[in-house]
N, C-alpha and C. Protein backbone atom coordinates (compact mmCIF):
# COMPACT_ATOMS: atom_id res chain seq x y z
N UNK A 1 110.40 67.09 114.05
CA UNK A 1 109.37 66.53 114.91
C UNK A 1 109.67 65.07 115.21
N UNK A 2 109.40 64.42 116.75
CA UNK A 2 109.88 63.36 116.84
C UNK A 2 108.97 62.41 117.09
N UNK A 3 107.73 62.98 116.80
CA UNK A 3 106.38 61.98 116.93
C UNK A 3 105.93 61.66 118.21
N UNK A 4 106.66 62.16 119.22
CA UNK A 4 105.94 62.03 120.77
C UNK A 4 105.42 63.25 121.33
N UNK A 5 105.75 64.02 120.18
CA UNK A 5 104.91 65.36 121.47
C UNK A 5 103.91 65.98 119.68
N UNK A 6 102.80 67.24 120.65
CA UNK A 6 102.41 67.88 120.06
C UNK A 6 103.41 68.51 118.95
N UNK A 7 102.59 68.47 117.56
CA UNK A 7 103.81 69.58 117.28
C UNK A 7 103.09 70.89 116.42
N UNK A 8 103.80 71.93 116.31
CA UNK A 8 103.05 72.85 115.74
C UNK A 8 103.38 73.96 114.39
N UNK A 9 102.74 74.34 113.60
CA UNK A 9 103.55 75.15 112.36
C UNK A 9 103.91 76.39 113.02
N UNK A 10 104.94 76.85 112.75
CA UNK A 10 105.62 78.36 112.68
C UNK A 10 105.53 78.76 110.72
N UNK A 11 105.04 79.78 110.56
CA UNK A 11 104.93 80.72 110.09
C UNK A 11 105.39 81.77 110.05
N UNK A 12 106.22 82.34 108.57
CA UNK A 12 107.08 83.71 108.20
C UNK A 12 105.75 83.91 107.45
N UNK A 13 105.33 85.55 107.63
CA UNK A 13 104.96 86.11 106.88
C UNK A 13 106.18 87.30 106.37
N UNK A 14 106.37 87.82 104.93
CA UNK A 14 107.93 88.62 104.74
C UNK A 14 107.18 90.19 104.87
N UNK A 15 105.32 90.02 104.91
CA UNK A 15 104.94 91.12 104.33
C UNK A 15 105.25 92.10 103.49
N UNK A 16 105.57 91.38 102.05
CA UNK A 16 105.89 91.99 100.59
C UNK A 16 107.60 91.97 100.36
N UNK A 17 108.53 91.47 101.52
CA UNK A 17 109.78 91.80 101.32
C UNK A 17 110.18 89.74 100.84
N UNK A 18 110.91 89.31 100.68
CA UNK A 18 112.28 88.30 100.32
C UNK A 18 113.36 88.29 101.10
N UNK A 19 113.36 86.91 100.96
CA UNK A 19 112.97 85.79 100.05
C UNK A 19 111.36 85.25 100.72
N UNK A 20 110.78 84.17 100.41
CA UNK A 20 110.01 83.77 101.26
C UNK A 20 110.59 82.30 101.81
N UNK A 21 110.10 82.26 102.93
CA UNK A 21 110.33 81.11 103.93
C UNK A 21 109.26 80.40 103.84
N UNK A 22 109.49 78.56 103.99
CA UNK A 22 108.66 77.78 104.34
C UNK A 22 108.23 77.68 105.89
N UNK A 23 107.65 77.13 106.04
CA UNK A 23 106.44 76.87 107.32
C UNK A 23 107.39 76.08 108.25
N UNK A 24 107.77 75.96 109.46
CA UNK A 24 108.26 74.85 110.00
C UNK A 24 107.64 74.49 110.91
N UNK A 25 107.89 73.17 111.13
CA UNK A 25 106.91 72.14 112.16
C UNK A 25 107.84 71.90 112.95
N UNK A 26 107.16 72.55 114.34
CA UNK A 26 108.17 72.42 115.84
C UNK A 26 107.52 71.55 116.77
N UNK A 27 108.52 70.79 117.01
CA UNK A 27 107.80 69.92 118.35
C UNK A 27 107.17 71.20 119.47
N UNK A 28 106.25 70.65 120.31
CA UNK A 28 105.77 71.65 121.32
C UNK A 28 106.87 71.70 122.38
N UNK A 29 107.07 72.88 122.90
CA UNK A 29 108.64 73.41 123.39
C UNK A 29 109.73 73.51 122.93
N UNK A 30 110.01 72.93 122.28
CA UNK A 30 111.28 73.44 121.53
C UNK A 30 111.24 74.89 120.87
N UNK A 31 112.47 75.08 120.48
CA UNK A 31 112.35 76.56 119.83
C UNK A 31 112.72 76.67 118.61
N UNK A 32 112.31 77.69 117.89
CA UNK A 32 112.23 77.79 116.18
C UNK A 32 113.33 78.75 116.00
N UNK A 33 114.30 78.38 115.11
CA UNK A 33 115.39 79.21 114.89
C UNK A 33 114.70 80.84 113.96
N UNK A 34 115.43 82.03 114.06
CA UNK A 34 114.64 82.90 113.08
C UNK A 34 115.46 82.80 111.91
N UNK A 35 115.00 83.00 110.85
CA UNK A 35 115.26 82.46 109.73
C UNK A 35 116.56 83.43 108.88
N UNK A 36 117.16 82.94 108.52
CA UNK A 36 118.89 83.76 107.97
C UNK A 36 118.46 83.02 106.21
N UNK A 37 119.13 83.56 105.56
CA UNK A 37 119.28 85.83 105.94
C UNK A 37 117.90 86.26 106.14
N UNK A 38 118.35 87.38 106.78
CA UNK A 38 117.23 88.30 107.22
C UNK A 38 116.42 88.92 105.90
N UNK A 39 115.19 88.92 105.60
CA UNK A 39 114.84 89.30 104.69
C UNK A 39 114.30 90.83 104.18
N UNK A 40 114.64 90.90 102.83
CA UNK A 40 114.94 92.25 102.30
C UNK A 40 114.15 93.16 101.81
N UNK A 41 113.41 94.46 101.45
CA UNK A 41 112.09 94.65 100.84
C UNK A 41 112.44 95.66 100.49
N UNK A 42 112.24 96.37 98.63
CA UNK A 42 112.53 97.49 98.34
C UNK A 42 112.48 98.84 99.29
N UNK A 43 113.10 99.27 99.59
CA UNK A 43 112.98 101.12 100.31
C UNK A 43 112.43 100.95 101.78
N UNK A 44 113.06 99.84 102.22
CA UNK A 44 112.60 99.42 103.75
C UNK A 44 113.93 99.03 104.25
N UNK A 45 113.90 98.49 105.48
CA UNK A 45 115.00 98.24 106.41
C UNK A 45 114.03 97.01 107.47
N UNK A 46 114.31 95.74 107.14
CA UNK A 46 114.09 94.82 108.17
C UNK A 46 113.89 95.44 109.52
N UNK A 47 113.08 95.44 110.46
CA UNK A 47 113.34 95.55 112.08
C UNK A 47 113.49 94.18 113.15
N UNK A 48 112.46 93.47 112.59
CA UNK A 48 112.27 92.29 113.81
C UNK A 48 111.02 91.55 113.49
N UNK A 49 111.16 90.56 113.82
CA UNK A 49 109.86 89.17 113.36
C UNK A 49 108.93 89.62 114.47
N UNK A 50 107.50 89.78 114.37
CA UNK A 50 106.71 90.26 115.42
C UNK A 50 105.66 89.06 115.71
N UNK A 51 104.98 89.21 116.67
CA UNK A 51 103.72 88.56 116.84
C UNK A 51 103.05 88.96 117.74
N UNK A 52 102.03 88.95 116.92
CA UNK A 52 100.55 90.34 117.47
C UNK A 52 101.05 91.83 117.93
N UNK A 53 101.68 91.93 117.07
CA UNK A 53 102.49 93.13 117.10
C UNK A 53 104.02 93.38 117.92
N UNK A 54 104.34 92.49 118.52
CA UNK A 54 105.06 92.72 119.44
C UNK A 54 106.46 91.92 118.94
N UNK A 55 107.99 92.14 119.32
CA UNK A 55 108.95 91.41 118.64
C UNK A 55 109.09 90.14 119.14
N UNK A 56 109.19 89.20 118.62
CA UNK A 56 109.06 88.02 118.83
C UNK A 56 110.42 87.05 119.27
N UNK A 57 110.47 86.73 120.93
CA UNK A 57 111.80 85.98 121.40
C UNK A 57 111.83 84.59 120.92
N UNK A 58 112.90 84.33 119.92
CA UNK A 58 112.95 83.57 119.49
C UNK A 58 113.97 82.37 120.43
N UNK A 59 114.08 83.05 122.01
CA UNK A 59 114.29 81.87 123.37
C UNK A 59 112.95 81.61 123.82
N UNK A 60 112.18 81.57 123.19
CA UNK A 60 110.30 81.32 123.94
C UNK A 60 110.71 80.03 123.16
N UNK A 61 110.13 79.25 124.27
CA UNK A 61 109.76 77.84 123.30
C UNK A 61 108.42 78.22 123.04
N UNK A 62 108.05 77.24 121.51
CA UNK A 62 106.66 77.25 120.65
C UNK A 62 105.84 76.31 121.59
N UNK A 63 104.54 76.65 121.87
CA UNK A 63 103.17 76.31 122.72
C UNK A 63 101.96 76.37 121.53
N UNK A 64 101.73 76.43 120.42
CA UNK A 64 100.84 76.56 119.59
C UNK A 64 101.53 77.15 118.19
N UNK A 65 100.76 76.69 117.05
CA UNK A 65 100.88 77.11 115.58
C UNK A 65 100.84 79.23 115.88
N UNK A 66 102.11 79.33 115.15
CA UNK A 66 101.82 80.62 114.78
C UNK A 66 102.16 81.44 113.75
N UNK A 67 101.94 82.37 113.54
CA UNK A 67 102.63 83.52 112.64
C UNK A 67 103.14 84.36 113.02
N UNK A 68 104.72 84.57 112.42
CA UNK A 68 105.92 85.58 112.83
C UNK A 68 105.92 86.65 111.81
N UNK A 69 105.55 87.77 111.42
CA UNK A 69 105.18 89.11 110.38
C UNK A 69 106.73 89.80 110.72
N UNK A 70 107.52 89.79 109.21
CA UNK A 70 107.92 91.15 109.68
C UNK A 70 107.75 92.14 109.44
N UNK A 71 108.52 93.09 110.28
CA UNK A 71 108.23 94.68 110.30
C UNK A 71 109.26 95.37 110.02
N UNK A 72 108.51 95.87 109.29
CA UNK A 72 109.82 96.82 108.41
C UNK A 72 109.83 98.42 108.70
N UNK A 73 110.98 99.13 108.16
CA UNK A 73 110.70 100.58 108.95
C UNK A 73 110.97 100.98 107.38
N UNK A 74 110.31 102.15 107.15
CA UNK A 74 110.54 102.77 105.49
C UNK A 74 111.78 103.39 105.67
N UNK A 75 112.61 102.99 104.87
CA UNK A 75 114.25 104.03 104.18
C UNK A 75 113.83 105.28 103.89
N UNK A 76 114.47 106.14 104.57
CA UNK A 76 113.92 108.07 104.24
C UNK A 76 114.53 108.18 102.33
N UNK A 77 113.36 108.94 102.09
CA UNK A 77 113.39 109.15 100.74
C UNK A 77 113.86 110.71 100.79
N UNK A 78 115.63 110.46 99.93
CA UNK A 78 116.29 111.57 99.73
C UNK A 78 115.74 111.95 98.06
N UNK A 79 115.81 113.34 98.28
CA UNK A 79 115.65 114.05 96.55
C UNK A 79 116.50 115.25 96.54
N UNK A 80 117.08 114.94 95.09
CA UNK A 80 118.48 116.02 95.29
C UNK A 80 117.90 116.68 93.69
N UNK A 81 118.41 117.94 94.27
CA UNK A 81 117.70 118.60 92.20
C UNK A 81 119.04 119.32 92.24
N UNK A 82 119.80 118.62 91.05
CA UNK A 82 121.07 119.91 90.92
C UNK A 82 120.46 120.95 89.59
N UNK A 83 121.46 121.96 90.03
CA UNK A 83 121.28 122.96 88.44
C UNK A 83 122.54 123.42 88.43
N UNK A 84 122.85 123.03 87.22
CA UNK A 84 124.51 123.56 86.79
C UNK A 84 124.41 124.73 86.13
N UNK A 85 125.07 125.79 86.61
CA UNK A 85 125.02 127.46 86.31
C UNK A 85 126.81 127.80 85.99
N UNK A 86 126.52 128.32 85.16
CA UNK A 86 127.76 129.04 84.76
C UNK A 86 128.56 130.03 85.52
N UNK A 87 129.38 130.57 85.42
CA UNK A 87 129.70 132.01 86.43
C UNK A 87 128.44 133.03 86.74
N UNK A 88 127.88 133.31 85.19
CA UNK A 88 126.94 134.76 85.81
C UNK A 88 125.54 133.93 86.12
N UNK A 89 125.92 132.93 86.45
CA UNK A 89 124.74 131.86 87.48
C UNK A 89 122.98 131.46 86.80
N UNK A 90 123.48 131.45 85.38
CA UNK A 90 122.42 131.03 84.13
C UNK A 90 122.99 129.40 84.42
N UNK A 91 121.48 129.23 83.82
CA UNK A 91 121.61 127.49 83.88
C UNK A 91 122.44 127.11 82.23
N UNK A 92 123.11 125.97 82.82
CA UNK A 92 123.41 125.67 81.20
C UNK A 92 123.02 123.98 81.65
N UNK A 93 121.66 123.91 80.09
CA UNK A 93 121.49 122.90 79.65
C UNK A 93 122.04 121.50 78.93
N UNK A 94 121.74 120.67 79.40
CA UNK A 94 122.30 119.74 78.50
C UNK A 94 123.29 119.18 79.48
N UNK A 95 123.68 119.51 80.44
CA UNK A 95 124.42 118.57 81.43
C UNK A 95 124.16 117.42 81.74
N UNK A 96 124.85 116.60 82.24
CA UNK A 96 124.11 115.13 82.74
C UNK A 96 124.94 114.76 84.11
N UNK A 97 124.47 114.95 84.96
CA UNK A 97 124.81 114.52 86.42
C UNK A 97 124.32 112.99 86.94
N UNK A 98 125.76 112.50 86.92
CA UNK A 98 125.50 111.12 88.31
C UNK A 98 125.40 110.75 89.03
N UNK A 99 124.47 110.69 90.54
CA UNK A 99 123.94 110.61 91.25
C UNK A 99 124.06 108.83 91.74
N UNK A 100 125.58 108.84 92.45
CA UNK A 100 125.51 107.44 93.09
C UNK A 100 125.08 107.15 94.81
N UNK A 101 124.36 105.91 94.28
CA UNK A 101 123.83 105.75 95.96
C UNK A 101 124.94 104.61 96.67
N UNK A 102 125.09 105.24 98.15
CA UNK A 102 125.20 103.95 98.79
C UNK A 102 124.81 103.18 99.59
């Protein structure tokens, strides 16, 4: 801020995801960078910084204090059940299967 113009807070909300971001104070018109790295939230996938629902152009110059929410889309929840069977296709117990994600 350079002390001759209005200036105004920008606001990250992560809505439950990380890291969290501080507040920044933008002169009026200028524009607010979006904030790197993109932030992360268990069993979600980042989409886009919104405001009032909508994705937010971060080539808009700032005209008033606001809040940028992001929105996240839920990661599909895979479930795998193995059963280890012998030839005549009886379970045999006591196996231990590893199940890596990537």
């Amino acid at each position: 801020p350079d002390g001759t113009k209005p200036t105004y807070t920008v606001t990250f909300d992560v809505d439950g995801g990380s890291p969290e971001y501080l507040p920044r104070t933008i002169n009026e018109g200028d524009l607010v960078a979006e904030p790197k790295p993109a932030p992360k939230k268990e069993g979600a996938t980042f989409v886009a910084w919104q405001l009032d629902g909508a994705a937010y152009d971060f080539s808009q110059p700032v005209n008033g204090s606001i809040t940028l929410k992001a929105k996240w889309e839920a990661k599909p929840q895979v479930y795998l059940n193995v059963f280890v069977v012998d030839q005549d296709l009886k379970p045999i117990e006591g196996v231990k299967v590893d199940v890596i994600e990537n």
